[in-house]
N, C-alpha and C. Protein backbone atom coordinates (compact mmCIF):
# COMPACT_ATOMS: atom_id res chain seq x y z
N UNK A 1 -16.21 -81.06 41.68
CA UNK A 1 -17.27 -81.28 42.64
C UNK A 1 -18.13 -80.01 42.73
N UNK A 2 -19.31 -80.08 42.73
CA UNK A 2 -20.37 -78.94 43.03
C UNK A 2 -21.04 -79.42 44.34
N UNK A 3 -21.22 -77.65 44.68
CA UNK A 3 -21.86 -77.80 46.34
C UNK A 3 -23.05 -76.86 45.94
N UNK A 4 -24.17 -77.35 46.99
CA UNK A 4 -25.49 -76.68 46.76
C UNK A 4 -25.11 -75.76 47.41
N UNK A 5 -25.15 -74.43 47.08
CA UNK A 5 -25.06 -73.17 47.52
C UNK A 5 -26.42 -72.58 47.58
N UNK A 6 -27.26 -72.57 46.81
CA UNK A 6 -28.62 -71.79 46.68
C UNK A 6 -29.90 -72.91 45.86
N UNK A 7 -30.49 -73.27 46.10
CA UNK A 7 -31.02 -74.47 45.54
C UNK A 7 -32.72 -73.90 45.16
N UNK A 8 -32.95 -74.21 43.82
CA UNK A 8 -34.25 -74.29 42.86
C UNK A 8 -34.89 -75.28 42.83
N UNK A 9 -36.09 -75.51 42.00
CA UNK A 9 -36.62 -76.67 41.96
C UNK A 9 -35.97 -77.56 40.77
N UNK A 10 -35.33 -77.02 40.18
CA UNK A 10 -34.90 -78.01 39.47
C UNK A 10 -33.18 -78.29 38.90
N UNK A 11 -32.73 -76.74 39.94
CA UNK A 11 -31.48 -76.50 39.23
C UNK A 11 -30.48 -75.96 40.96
N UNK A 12 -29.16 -76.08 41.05
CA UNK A 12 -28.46 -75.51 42.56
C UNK A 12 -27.78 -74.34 41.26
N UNK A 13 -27.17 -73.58 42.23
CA UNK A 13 -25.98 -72.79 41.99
C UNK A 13 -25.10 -72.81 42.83
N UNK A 14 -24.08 -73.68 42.12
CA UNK A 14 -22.63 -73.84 42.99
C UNK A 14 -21.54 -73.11 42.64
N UNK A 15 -20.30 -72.86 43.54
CA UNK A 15 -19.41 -71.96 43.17
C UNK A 15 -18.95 -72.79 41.80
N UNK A 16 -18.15 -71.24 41.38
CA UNK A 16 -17.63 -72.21 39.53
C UNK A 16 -16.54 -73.23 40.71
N UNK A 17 -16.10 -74.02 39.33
CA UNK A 17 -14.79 -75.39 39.86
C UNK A 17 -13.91 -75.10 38.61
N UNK A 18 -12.82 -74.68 39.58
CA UNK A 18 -12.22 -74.41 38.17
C UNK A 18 -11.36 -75.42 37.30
N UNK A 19 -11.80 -76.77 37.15
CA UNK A 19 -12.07 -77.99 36.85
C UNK A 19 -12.50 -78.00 35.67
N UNK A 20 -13.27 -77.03 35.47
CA UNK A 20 -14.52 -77.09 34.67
C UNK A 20 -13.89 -76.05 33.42
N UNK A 21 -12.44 -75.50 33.31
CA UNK A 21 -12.25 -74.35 32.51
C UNK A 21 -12.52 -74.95 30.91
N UNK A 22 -12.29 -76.39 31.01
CA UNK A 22 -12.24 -76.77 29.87
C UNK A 22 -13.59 -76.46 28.90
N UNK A 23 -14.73 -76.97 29.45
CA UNK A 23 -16.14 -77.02 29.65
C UNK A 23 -16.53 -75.44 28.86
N UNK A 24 -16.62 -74.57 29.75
CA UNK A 24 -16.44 -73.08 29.79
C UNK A 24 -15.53 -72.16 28.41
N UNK A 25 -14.56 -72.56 28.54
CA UNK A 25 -13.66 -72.60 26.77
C UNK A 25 -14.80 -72.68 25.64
N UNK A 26 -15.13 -74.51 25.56
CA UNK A 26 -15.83 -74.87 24.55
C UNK A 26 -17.37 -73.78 24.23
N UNK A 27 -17.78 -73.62 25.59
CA UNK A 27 -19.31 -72.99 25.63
C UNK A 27 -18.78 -71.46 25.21
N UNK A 28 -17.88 -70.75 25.44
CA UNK A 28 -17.64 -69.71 25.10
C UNK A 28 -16.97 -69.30 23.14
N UNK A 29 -16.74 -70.26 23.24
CA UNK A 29 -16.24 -70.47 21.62
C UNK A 29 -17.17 -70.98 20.81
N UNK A 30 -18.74 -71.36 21.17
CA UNK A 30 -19.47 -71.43 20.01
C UNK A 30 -20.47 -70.35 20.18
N UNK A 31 -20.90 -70.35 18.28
CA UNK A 31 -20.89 -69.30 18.05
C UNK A 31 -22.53 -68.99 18.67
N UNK A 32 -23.35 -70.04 18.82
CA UNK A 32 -24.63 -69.90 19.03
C UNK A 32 -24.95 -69.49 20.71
N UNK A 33 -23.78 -69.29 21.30
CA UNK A 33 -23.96 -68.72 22.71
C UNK A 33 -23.33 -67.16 22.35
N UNK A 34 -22.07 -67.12 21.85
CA UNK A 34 -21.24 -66.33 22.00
C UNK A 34 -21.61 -64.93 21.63
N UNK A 35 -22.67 -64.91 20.41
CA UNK A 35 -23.04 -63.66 19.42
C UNK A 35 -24.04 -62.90 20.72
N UNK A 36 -24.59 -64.73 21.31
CA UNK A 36 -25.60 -63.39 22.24
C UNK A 36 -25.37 -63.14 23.43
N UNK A 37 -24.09 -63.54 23.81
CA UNK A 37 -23.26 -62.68 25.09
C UNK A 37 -22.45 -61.34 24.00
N UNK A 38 -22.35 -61.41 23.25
CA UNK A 38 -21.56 -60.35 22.46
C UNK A 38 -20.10 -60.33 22.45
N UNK A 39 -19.58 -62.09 22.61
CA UNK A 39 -18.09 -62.25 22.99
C UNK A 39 -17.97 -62.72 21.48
N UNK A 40 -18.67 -62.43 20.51
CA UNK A 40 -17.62 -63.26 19.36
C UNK A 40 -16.28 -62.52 18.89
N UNK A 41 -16.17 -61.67 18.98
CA UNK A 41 -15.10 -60.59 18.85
C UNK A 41 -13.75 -61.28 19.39
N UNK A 42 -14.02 -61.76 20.82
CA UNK A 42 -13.09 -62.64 21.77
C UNK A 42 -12.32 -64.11 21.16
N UNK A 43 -11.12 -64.12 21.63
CA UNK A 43 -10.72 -65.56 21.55
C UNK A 43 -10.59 -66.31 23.26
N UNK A 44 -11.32 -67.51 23.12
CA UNK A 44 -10.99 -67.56 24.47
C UNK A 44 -10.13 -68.70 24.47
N UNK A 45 -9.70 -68.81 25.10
CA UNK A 45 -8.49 -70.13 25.14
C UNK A 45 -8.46 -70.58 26.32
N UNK A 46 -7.88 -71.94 26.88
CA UNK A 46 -8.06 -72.36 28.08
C UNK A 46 -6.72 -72.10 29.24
N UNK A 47 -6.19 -72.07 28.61
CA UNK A 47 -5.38 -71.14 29.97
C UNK A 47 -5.76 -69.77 30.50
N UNK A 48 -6.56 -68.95 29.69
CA UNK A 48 -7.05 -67.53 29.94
C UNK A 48 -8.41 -67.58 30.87
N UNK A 49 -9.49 -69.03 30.24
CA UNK A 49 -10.35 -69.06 30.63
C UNK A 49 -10.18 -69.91 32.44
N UNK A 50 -8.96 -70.26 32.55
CA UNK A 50 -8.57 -70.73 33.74
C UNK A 50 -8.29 -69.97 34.71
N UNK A 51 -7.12 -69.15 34.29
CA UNK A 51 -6.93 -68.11 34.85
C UNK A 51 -8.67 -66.97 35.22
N UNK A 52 -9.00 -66.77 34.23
CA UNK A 52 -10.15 -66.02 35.17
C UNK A 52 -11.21 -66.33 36.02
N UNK A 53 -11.37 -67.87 36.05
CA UNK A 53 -12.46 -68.47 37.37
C UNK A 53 -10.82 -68.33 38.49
N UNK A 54 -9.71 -68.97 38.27
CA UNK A 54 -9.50 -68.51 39.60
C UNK A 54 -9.64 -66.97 40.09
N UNK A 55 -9.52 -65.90 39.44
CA UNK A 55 -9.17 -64.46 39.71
C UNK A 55 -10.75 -64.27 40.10
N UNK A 56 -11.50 -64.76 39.34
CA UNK A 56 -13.11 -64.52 39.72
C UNK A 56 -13.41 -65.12 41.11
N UNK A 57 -12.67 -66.36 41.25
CA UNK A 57 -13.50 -66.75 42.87
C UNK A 57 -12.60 -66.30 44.14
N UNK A 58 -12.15 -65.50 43.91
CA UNK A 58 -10.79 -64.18 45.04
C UNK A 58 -11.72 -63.15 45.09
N UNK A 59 -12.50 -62.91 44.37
CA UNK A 59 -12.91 -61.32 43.87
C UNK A 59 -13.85 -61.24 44.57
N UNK A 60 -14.53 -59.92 44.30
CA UNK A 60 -15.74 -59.51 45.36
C UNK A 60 -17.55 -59.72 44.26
N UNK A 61 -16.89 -60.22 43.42
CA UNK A 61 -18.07 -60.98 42.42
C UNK A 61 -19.04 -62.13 42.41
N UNK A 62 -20.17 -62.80 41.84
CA UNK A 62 -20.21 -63.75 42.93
C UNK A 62 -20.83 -64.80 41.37
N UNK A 63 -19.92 -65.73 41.07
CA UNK A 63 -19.86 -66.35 39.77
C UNK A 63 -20.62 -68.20 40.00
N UNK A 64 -21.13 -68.26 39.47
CA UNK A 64 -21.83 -69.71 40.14
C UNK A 64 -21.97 -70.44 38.72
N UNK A 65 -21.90 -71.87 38.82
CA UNK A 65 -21.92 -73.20 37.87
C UNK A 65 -23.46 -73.18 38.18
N UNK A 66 -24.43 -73.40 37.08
CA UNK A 66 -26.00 -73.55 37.21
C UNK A 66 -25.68 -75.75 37.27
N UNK A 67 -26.43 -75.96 37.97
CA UNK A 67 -25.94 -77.37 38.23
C UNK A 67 -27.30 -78.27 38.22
N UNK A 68 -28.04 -79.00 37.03
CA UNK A 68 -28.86 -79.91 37.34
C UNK A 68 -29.06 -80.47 38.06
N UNK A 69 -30.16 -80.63 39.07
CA UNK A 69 -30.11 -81.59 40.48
C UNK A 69 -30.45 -82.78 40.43
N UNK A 70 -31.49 -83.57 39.17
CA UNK A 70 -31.17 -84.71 38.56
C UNK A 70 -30.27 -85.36 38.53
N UNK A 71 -29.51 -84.74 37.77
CA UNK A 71 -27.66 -85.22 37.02
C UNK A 71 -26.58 -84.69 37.65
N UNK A 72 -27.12 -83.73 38.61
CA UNK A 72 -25.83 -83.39 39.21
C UNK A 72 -24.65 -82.79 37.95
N UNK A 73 -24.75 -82.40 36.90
CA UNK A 73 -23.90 -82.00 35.69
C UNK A 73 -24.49 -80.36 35.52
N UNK A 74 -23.43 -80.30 35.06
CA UNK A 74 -23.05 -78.54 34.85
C UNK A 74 -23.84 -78.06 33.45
N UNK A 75 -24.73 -77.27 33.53
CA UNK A 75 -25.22 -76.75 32.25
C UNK A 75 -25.47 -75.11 31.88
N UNK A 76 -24.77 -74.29 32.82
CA UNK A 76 -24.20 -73.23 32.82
C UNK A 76 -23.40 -72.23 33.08
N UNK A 77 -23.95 -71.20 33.33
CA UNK A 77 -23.33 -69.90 34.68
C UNK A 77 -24.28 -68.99 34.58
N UNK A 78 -23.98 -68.44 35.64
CA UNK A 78 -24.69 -67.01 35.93
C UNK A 78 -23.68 -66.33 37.28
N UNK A 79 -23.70 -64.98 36.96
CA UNK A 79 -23.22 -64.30 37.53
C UNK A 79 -23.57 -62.94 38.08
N UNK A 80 -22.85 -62.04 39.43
CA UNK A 80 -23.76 -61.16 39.79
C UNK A 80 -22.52 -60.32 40.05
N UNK A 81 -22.20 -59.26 39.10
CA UNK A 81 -20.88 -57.87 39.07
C UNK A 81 -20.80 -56.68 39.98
N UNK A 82 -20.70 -56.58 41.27
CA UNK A 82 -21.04 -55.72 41.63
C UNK A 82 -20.55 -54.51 41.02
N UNK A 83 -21.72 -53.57 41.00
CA UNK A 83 -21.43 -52.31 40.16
C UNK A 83 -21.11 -50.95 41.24
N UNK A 84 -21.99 -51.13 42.38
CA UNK A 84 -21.63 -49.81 42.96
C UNK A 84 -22.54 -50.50 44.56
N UNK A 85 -21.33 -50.62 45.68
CA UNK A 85 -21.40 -51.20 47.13
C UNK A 85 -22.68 -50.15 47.62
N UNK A 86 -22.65 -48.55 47.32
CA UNK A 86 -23.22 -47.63 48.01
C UNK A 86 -25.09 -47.86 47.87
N UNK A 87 -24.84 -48.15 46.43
CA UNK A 87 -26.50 -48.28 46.03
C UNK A 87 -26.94 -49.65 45.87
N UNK A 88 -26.02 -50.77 46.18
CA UNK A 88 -26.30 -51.98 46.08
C UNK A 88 -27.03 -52.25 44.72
N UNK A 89 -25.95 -51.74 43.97
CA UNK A 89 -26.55 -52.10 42.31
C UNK A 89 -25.49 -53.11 41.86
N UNK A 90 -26.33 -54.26 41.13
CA UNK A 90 -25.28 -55.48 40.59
C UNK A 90 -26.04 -55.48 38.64
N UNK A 91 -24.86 -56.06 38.27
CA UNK A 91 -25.14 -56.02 36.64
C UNK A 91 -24.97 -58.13 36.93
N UNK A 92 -26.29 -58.33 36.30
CA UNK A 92 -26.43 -59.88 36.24
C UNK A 92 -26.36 -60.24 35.36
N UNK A 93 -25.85 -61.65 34.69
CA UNK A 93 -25.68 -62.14 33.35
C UNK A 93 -25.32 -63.69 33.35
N UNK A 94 -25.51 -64.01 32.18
CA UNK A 94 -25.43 -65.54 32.55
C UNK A 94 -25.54 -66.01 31.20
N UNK A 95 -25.77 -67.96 30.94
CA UNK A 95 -26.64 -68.49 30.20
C UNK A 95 -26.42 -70.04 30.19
N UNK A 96 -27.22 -70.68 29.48
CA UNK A 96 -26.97 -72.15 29.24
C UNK A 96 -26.03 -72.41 27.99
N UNK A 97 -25.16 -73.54 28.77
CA UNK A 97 -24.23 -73.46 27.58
C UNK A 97 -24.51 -74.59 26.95
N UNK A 98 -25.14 -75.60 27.03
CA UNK A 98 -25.05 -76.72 26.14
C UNK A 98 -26.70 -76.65 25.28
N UNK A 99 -26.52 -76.73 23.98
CA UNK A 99 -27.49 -76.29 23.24
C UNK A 99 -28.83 -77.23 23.73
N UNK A 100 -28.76 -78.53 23.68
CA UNK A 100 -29.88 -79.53 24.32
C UNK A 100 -30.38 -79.05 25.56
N UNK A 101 -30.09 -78.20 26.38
CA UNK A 101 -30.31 -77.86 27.37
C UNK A 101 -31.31 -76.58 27.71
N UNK A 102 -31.13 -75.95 26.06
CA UNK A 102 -31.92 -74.28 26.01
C UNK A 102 -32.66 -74.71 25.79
N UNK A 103 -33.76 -73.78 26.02
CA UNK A 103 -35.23 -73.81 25.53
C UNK A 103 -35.77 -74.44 26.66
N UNK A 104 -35.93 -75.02 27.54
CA UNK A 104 -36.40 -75.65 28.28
C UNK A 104 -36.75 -75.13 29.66
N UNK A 105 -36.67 -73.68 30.02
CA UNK A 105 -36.65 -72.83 31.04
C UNK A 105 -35.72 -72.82 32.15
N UNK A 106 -34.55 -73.98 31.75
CA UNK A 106 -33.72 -73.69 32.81
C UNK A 106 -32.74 -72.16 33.26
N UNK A 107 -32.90 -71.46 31.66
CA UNK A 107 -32.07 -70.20 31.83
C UNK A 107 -33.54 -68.80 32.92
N UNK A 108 -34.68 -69.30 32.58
CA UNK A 108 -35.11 -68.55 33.65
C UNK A 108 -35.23 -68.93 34.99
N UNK A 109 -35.65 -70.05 35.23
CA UNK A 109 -35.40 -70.30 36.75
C UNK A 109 -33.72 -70.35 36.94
N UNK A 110 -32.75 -70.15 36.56
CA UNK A 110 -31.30 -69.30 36.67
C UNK A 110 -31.20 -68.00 37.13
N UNK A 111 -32.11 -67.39 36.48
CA UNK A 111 -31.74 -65.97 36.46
C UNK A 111 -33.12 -65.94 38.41
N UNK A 112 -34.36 -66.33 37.66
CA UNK A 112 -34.94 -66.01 38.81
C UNK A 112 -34.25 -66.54 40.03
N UNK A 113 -33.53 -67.63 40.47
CA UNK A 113 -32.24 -67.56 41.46
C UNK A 113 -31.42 -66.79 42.10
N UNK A 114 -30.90 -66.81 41.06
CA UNK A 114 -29.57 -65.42 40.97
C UNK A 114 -29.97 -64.13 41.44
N UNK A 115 -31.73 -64.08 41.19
CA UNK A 115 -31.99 -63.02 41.40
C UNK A 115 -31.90 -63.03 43.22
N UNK A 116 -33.22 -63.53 43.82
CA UNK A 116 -33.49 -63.88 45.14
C UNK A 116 -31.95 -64.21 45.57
N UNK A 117 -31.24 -64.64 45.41
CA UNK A 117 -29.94 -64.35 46.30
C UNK A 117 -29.41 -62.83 45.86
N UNK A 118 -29.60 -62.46 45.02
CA UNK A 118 -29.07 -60.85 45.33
C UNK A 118 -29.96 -60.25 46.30
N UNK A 119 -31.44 -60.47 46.04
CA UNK A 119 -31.77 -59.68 46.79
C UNK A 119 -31.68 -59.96 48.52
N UNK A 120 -32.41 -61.37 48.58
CA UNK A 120 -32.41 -61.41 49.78
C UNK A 120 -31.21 -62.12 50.53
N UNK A 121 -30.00 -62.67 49.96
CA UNK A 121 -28.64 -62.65 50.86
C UNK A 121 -27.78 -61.64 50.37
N UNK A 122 -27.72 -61.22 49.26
CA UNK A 122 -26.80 -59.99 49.31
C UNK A 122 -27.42 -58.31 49.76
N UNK A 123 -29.15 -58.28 50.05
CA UNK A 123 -29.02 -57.58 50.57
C UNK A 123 -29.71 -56.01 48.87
N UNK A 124 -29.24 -56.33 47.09
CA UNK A 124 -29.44 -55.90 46.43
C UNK A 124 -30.62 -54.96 46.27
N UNK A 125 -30.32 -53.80 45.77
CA UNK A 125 -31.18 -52.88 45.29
C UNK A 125 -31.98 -52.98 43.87
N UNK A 126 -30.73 -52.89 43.15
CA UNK A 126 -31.01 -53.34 41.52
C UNK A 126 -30.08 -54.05 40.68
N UNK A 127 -30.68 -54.73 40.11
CA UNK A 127 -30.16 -55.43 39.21
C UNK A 127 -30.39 -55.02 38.01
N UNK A 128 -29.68 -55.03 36.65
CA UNK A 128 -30.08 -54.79 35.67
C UNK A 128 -28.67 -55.59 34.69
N UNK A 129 -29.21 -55.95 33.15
CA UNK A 129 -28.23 -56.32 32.39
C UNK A 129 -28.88 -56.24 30.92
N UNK A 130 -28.15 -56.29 30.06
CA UNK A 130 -28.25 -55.71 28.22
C UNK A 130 -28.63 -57.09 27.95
N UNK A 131 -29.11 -56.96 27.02
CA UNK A 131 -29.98 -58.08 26.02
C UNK A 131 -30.07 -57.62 24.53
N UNK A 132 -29.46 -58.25 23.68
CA UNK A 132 -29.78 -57.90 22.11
C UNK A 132 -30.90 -58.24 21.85
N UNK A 133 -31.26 -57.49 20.83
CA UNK A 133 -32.28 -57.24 20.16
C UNK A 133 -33.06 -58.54 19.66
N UNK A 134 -31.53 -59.21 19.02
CA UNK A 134 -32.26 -60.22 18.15
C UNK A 134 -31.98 -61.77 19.38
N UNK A 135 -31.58 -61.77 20.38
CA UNK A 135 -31.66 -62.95 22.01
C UNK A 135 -33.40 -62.98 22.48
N UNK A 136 -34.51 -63.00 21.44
CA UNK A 136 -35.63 -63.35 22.37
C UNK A 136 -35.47 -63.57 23.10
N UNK A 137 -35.34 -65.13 23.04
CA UNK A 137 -35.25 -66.19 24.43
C UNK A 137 -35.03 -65.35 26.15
N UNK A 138 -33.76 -64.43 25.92
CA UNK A 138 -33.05 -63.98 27.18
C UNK A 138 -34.17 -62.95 27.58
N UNK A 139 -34.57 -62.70 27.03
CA UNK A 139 -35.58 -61.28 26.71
C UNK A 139 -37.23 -61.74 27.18
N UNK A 140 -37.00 -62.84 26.95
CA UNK A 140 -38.73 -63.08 27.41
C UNK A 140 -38.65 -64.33 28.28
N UNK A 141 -37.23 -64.83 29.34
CA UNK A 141 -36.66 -65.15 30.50
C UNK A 141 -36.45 -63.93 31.17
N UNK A 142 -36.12 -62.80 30.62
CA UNK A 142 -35.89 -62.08 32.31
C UNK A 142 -37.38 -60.97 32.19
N UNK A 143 -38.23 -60.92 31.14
CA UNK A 143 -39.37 -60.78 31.43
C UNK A 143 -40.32 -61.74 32.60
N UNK A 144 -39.96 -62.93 32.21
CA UNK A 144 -40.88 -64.13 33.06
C UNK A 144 -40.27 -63.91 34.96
N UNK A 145 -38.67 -63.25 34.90
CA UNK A 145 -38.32 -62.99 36.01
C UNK A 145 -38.86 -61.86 36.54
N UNK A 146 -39.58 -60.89 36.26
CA UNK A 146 -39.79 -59.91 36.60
C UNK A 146 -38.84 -58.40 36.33
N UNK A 147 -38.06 -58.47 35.30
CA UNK A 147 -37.46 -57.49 35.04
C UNK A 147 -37.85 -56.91 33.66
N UNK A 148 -38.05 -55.39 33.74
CA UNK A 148 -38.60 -54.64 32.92
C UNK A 148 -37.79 -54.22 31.87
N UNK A 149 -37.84 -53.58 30.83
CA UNK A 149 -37.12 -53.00 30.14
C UNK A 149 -37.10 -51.52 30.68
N UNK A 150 -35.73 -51.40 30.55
CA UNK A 150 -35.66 -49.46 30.92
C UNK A 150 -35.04 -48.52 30.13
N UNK A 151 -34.90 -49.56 28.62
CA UNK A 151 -34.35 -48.63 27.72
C UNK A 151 -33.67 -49.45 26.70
N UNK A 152 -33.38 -48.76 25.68
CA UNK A 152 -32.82 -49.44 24.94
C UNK A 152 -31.33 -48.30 23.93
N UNK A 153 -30.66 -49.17 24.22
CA UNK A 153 -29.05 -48.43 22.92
C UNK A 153 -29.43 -48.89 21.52
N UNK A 154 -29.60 -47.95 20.47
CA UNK A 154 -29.74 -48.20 19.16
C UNK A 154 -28.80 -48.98 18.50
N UNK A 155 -28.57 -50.03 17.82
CA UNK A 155 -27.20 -50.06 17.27
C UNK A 155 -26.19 -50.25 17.97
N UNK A 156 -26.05 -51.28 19.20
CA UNK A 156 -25.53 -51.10 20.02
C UNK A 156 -24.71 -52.31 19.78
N UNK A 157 -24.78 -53.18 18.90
CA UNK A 157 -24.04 -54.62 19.08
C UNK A 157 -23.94 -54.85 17.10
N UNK A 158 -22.62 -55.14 16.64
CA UNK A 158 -22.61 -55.01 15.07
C UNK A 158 -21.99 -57.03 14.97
N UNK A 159 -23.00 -57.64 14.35
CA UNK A 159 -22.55 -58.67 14.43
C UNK A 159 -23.11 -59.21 12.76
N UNK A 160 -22.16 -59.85 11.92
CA UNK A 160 -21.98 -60.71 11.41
C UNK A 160 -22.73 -59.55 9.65
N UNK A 161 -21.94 -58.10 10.06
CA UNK A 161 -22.56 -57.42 8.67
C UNK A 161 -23.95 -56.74 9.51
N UNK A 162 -24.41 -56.65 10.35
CA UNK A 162 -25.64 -55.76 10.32
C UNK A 162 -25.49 -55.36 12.28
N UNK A 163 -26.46 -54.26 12.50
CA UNK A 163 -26.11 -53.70 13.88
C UNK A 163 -27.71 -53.93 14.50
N UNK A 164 -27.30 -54.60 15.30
CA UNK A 164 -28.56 -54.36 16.56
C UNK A 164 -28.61 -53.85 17.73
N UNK A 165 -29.87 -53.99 18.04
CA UNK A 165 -29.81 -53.00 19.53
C UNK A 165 -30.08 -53.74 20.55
N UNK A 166 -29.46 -52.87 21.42
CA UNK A 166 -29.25 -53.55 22.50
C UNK A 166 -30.69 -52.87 24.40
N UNK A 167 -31.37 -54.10 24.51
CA UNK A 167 -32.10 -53.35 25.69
C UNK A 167 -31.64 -53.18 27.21
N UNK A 168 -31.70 -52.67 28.05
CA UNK A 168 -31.37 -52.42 29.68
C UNK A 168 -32.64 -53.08 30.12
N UNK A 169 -32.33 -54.12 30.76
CA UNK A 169 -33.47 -54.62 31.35
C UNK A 169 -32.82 -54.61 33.06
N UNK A 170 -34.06 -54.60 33.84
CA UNK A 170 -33.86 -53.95 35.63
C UNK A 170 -34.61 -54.86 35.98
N UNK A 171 -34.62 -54.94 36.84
CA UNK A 171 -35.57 -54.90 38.30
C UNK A 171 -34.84 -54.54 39.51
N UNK A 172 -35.71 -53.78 40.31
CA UNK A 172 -35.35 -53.06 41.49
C UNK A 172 -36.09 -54.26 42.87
N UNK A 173 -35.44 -53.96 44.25
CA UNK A 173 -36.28 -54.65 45.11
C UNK A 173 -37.77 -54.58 45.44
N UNK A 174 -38.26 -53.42 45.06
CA UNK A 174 -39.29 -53.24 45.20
C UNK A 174 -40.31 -53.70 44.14
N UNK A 175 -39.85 -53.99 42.98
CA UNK A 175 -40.25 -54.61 41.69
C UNK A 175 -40.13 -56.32 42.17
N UNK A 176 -39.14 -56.73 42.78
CA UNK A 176 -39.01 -58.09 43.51
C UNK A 176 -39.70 -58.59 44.26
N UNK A 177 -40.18 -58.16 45.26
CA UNK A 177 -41.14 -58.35 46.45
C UNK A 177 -42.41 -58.25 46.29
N UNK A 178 -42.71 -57.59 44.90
CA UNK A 178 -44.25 -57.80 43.91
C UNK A 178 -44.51 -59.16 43.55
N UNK A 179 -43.16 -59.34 42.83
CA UNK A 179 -43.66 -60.01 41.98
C UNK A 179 -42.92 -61.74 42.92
N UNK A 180 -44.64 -62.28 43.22
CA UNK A 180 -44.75 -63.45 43.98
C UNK A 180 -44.14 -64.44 43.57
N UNK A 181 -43.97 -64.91 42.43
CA UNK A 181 -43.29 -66.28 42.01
C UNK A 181 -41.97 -66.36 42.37
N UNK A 182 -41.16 -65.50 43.24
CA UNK A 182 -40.51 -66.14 43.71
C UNK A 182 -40.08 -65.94 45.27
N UNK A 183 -41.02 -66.08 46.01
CA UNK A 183 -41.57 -66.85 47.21
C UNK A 183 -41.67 -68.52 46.93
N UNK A 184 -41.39 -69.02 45.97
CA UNK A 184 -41.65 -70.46 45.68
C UNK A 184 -40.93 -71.11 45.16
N UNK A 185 -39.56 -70.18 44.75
CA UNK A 185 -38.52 -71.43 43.88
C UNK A 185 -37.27 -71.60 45.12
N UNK A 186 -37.19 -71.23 45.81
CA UNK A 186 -36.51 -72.05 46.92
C UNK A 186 -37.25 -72.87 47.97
N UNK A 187 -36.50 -73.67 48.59
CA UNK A 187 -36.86 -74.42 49.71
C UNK A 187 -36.86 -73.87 50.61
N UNK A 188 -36.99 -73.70 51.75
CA UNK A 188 -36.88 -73.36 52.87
C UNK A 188 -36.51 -74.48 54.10
């Protein structure tokens, strides 16, 4: 079961269900998600991947199912790590796991979500998270969110015989509250 926790125009974010480990397994074991989270290295298996939504929804992390409001069906995650309570800095990350589903902007109005609840219910300073080189897509979604690049690691990710790099992409609150478009993807 999914509960509207934070609601978009076209998408909720509900807590994960850990129901769903099966789901989550499969999306993490192919290879066309996995290279550009940088988990191909990983085996994930479903008792492991079980075990960590429960340990994740105990924790002080804040892990959410991206949930079509159409279909009411699960077509991702996104998540928000807290990195440091003092400066209210979180490392965000996420994606769509079912391939029919990418491309279609649901992974940015995700992230632009994820974002506006860090900032304005958790209260967040900055956000920031890595993006390979060769993940356009993620790269010109958290551009469309308002997050900048603030750097980049050379050679930072070695996948499949060759090394790419990896960028730091941010946004701060004050970079948030500029940028207007999202005053408009929640309801009120």
């Amino acid at each position: 079961m999914y509960y509207k926790k934070y609601e978009g125009k076209r998408i909720y974010l509900s807590p994960m269900n850990i129901d769903d480990y099966k789901i989550y397994t499969r999306w993490l074991n192919d290879e066309t998600l996995s290279r550009g989270l940088g988990n191909m290295k990983f085996l994930f298996g479903e008792e492991n991947e079980k075990e960590w939504i429960e340990r994740e929804s105990k924790g002080n992390n804040y892990n959410f199912s991206i949930i079509d409001k159409n279909t009411d069906t699960m077509i991702g995650s996104y998540g928000l790590e807290v990195k440091d309570n003092v400066s209210r800095r979180f490392h965000v990350g996420g994606f769509i796991g079912e391939k029919e589903d990418r491309g279609k902007g649901y992974g940015t109005e995700a992230l632009e979500l994820v974002t506006k609840f860090a900032f304005e219910i958790l209260n967040a300073n900055t956000l920031y998270s890595g993006i390979f080189s060769f993940n356009e897509p993620s790269l010109m979604a958290a551009k469309k969110a308002g997050y900048k690049i603030a750097g980049k690691f050379r050679e930072a990710y070695f996948y499949n015989g060759v090394y790419y790099d990896e960028y730091l992409v941010e946004i701060t609150k004050k970079d948030y509250l500029k940028h207007k478009k999202y005053k408009e993807i929640v309801r009120v």
